[in-house]
PDB file of N, CA and C in Angstrom:
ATOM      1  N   UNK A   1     -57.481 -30.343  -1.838  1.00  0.00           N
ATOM      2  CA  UNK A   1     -57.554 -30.097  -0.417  1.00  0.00           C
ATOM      3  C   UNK A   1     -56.920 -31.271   0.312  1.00  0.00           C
ATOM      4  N   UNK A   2     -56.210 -30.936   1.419  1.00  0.00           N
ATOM      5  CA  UNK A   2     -55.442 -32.154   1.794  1.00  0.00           C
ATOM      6  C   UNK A   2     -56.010 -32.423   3.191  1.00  0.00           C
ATOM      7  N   UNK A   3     -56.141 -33.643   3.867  1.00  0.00           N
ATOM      8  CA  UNK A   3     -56.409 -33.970   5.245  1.00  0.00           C
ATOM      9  C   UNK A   3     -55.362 -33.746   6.224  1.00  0.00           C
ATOM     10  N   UNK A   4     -55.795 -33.116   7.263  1.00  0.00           N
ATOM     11  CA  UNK A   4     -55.211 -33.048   8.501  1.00  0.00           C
ATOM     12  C   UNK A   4     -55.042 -34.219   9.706  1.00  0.00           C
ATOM     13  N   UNK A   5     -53.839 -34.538   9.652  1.00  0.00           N
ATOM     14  CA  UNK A   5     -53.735 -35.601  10.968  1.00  0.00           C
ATOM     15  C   UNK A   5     -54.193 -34.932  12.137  1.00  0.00           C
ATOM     16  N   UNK A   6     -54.847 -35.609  13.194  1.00  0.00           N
ATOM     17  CA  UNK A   6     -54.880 -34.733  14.665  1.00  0.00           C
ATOM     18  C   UNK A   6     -53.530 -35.851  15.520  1.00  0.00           C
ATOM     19  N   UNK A   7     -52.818 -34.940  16.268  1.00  0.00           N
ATOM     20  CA  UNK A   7     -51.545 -35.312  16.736  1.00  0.00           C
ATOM     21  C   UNK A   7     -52.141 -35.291  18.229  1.00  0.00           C
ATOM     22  N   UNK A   8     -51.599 -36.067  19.067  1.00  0.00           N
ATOM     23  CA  UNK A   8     -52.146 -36.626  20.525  1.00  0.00           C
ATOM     24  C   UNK A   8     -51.141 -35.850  21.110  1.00  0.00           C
ATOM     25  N   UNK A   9     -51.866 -35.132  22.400  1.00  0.00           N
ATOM     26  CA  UNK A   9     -50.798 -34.334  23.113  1.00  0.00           C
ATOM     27  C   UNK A   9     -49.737 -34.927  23.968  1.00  0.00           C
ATOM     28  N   UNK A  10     -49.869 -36.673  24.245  1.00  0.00           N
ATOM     29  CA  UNK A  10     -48.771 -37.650  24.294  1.00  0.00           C
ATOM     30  C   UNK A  10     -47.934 -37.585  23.318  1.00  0.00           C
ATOM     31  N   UNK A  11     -48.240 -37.684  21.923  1.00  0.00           N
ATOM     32  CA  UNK A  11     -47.155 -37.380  21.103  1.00  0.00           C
ATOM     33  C   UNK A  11     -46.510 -36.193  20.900  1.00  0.00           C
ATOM     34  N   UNK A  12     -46.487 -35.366  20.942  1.00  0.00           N
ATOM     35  CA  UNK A  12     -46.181 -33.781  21.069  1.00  0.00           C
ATOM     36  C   UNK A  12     -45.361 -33.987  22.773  1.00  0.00           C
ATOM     37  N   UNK A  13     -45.920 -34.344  23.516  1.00  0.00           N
ATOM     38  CA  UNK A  13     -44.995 -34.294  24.821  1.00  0.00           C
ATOM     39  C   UNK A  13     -43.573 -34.990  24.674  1.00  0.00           C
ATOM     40  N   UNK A  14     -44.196 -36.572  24.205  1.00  0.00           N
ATOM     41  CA  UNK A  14     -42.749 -37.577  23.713  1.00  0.00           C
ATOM     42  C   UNK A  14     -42.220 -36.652  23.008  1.00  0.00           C
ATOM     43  N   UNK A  15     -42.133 -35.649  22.220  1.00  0.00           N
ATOM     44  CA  UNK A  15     -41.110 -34.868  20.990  1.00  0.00           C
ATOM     45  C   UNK A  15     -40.500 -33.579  21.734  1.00  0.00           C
ATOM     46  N   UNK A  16     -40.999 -32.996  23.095  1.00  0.00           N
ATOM     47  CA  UNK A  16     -40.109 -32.187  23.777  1.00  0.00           C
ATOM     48  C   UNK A  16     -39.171 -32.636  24.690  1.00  0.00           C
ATOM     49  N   UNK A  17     -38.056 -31.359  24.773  1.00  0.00           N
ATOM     50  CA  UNK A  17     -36.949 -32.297  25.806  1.00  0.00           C
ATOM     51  C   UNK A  17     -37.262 -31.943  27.003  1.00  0.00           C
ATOM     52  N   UNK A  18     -36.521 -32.172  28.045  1.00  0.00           N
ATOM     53  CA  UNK A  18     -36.926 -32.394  29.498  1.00  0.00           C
ATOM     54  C   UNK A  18     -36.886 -30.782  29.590  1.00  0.00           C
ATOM     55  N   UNK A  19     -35.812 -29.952  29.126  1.00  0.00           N
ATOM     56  CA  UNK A  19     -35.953 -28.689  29.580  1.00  0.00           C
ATOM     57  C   UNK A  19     -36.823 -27.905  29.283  1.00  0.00           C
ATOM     58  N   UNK A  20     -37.695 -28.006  27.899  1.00  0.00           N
ATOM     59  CA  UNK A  20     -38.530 -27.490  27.415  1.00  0.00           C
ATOM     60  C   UNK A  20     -39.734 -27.750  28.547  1.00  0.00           C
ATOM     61  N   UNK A  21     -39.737 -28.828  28.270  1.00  0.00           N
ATOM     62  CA  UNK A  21     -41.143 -28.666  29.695  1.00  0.00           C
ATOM     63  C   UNK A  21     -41.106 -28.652  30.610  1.00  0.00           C
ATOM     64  N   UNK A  22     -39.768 -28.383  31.271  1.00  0.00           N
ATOM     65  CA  UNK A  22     -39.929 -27.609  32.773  1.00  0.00           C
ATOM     66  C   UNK A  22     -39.974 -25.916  32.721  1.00  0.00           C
ATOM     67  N   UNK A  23     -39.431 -25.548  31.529  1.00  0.00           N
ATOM     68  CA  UNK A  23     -39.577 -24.400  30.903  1.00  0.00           C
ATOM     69  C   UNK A  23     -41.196 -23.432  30.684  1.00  0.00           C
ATOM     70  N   UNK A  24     -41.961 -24.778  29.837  1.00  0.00           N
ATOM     71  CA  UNK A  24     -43.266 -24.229  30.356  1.00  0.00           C
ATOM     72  C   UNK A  24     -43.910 -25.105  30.668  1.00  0.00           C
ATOM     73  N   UNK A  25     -43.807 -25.819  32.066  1.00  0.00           N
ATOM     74  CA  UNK A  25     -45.094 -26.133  32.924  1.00  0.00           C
ATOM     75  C   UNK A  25     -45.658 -25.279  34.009  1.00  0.00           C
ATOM     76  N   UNK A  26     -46.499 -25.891  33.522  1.00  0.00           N
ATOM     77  CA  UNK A  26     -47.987 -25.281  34.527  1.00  0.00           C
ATOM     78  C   UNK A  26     -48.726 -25.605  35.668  1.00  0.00           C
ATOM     79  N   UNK A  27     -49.370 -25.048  36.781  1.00  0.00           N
ATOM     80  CA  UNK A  27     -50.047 -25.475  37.871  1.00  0.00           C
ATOM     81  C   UNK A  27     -51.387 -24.982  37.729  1.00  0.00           C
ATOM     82  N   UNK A  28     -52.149 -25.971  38.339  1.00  0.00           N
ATOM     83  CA  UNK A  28     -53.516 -25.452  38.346  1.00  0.00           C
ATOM     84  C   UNK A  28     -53.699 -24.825  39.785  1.00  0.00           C
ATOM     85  N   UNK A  29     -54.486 -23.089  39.524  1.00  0.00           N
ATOM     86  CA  UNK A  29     -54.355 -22.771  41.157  1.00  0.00           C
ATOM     87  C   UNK A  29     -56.212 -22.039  40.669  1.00  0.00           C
ATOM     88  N   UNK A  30     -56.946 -22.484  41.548  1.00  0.00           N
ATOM     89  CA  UNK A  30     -58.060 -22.127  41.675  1.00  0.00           C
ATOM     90  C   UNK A  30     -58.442 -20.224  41.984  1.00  0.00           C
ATOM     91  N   UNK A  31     -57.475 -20.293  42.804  1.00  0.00           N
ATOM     92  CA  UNK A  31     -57.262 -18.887  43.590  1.00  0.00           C
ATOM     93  C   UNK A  31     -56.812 -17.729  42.579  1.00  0.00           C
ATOM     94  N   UNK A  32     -55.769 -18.398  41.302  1.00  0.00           N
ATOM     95  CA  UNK A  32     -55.475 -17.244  40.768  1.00  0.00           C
ATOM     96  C   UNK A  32     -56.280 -17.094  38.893  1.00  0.00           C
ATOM     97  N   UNK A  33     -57.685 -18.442  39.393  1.00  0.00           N
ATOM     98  CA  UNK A  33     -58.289 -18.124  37.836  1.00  0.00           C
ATOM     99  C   UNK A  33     -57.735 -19.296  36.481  1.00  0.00           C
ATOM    100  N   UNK A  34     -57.266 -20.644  37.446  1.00  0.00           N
ATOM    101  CA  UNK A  34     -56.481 -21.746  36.635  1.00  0.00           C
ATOM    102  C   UNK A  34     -55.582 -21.780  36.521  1.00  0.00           C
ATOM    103  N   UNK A  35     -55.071 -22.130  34.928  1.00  0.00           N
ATOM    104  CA  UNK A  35     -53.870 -22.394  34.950  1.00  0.00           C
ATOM    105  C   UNK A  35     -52.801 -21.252  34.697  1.00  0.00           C
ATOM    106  N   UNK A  36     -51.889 -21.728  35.974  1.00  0.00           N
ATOM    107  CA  UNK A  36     -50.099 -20.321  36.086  1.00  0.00           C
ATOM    108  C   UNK A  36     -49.143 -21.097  35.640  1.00  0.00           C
ATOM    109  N   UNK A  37     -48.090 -20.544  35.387  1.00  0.00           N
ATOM    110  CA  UNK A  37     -47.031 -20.477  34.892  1.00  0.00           C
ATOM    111  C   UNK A  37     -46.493 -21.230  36.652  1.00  0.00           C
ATOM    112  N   UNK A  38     -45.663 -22.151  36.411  1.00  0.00           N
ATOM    113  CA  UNK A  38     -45.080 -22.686  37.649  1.00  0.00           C
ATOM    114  C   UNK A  38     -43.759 -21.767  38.405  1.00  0.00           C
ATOM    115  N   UNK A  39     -44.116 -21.193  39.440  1.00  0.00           N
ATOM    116  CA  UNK A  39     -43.029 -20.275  40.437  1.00  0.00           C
ATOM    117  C   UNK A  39     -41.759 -21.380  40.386  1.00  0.00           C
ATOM    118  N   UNK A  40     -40.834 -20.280  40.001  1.00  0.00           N
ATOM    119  CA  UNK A  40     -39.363 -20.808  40.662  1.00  0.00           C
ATOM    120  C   UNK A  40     -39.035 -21.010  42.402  1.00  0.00           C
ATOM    121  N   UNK A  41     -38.220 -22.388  42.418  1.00  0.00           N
ATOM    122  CA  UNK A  41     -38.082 -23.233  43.582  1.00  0.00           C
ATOM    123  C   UNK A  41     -37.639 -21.083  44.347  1.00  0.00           C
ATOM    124  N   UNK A  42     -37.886 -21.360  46.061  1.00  0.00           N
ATOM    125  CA  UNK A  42     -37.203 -20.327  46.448  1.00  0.00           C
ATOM    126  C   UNK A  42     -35.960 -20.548  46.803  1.00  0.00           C
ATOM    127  N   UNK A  43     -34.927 -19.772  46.894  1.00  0.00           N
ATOM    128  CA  UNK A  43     -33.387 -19.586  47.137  1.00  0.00           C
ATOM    129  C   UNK A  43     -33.674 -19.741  49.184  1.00  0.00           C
ATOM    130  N   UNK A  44     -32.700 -20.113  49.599  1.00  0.00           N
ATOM    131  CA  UNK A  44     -32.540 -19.948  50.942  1.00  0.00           C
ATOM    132  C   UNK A  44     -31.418 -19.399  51.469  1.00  0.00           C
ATOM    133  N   UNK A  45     -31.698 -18.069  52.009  1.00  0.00           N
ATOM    134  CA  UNK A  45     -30.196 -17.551  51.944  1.00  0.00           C
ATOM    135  C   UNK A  45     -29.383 -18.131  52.736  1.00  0.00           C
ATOM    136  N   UNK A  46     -27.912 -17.933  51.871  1.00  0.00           N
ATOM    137  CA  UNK A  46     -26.679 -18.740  52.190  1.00  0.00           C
ATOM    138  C   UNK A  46     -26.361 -19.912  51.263  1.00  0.00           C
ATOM    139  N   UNK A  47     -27.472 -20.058  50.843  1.00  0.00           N
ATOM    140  CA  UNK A  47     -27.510 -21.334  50.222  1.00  0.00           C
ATOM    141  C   UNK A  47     -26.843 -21.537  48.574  1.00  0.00           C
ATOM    142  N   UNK A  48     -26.483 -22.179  48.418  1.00  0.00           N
ATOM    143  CA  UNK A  48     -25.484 -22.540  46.972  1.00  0.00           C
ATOM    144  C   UNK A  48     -24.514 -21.195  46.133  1.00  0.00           C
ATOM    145  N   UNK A  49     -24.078 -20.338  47.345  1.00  0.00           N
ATOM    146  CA  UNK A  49     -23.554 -19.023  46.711  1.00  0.00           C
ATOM    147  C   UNK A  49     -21.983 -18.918  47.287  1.00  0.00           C
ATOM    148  N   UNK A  50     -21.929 -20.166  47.639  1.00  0.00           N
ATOM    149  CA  UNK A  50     -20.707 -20.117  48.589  1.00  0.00           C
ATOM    150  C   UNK A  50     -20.304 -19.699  49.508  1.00  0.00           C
ATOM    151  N   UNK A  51     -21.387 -19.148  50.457  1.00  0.00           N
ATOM    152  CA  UNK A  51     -21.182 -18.401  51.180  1.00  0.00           C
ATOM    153  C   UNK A  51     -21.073 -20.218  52.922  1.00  0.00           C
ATOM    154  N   UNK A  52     -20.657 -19.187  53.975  1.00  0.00           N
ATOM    155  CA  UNK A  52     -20.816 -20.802  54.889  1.00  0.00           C
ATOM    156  C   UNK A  52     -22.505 -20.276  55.982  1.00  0.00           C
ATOM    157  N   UNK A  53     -22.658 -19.205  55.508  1.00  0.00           N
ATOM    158  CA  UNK A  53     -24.532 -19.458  56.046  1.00  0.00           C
ATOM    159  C   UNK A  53     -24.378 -18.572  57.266  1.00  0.00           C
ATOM    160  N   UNK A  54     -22.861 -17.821  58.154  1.00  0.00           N
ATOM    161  CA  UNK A  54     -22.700 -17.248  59.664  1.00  0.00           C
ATOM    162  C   UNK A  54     -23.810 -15.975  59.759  1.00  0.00           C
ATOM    163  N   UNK A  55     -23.964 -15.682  60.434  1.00  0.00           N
ATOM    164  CA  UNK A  55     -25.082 -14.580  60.564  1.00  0.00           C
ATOM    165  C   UNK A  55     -24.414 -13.132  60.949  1.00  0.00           C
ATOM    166  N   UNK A  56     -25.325 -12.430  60.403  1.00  0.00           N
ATOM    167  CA  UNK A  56     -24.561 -11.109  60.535  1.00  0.00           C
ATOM    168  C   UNK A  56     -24.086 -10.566  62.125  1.00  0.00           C
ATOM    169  N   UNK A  57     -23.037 -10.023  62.256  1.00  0.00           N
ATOM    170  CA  UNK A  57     -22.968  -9.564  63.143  1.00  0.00           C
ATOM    171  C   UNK A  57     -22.052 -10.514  64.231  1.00  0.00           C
ATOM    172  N   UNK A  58     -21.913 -11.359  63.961  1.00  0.00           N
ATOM    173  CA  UNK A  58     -20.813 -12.615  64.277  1.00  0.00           C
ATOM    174  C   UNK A  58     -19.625 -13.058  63.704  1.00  0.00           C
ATOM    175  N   UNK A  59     -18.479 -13.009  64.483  1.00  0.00           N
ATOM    176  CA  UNK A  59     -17.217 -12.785  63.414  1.00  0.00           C
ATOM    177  C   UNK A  59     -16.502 -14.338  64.072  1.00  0.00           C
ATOM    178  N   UNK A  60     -16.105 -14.889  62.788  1.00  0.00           N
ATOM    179  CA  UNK A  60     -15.261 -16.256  63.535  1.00  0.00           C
ATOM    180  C   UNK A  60     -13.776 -15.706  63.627  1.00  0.00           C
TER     181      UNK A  60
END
């Protein structure tokens, strides 16, 4: 029978890469029952699509 190391969840963190754990981090939200899955930032329209942001209905 062989012994089991217990591994520190500091060490296990040091061994993922940055994308992995933005991949799965988590928030604590009381409201929805603990811990969620962290929401993606929101988009603002116009924003990073190349567009220049003019509003509908307005012609330059």
């Amino acid at each position: 029978m062989a012994f089991r190391r217990t591994i520190s969840q500091d060490e296990l963190r040091s061994k993922q890469s940055d994308a992995d754990r933005e991949r799965y981090a988590t928030d604590y939200s009381a409201s929805r029952g603990g811990w969620v899955k962290k929401s993606e930032p929101e988009q603002t329209p116009g924003a990073g699509n190349g567009s220049k942001g003019r509003l509908f209905g307005k012609k330059k």
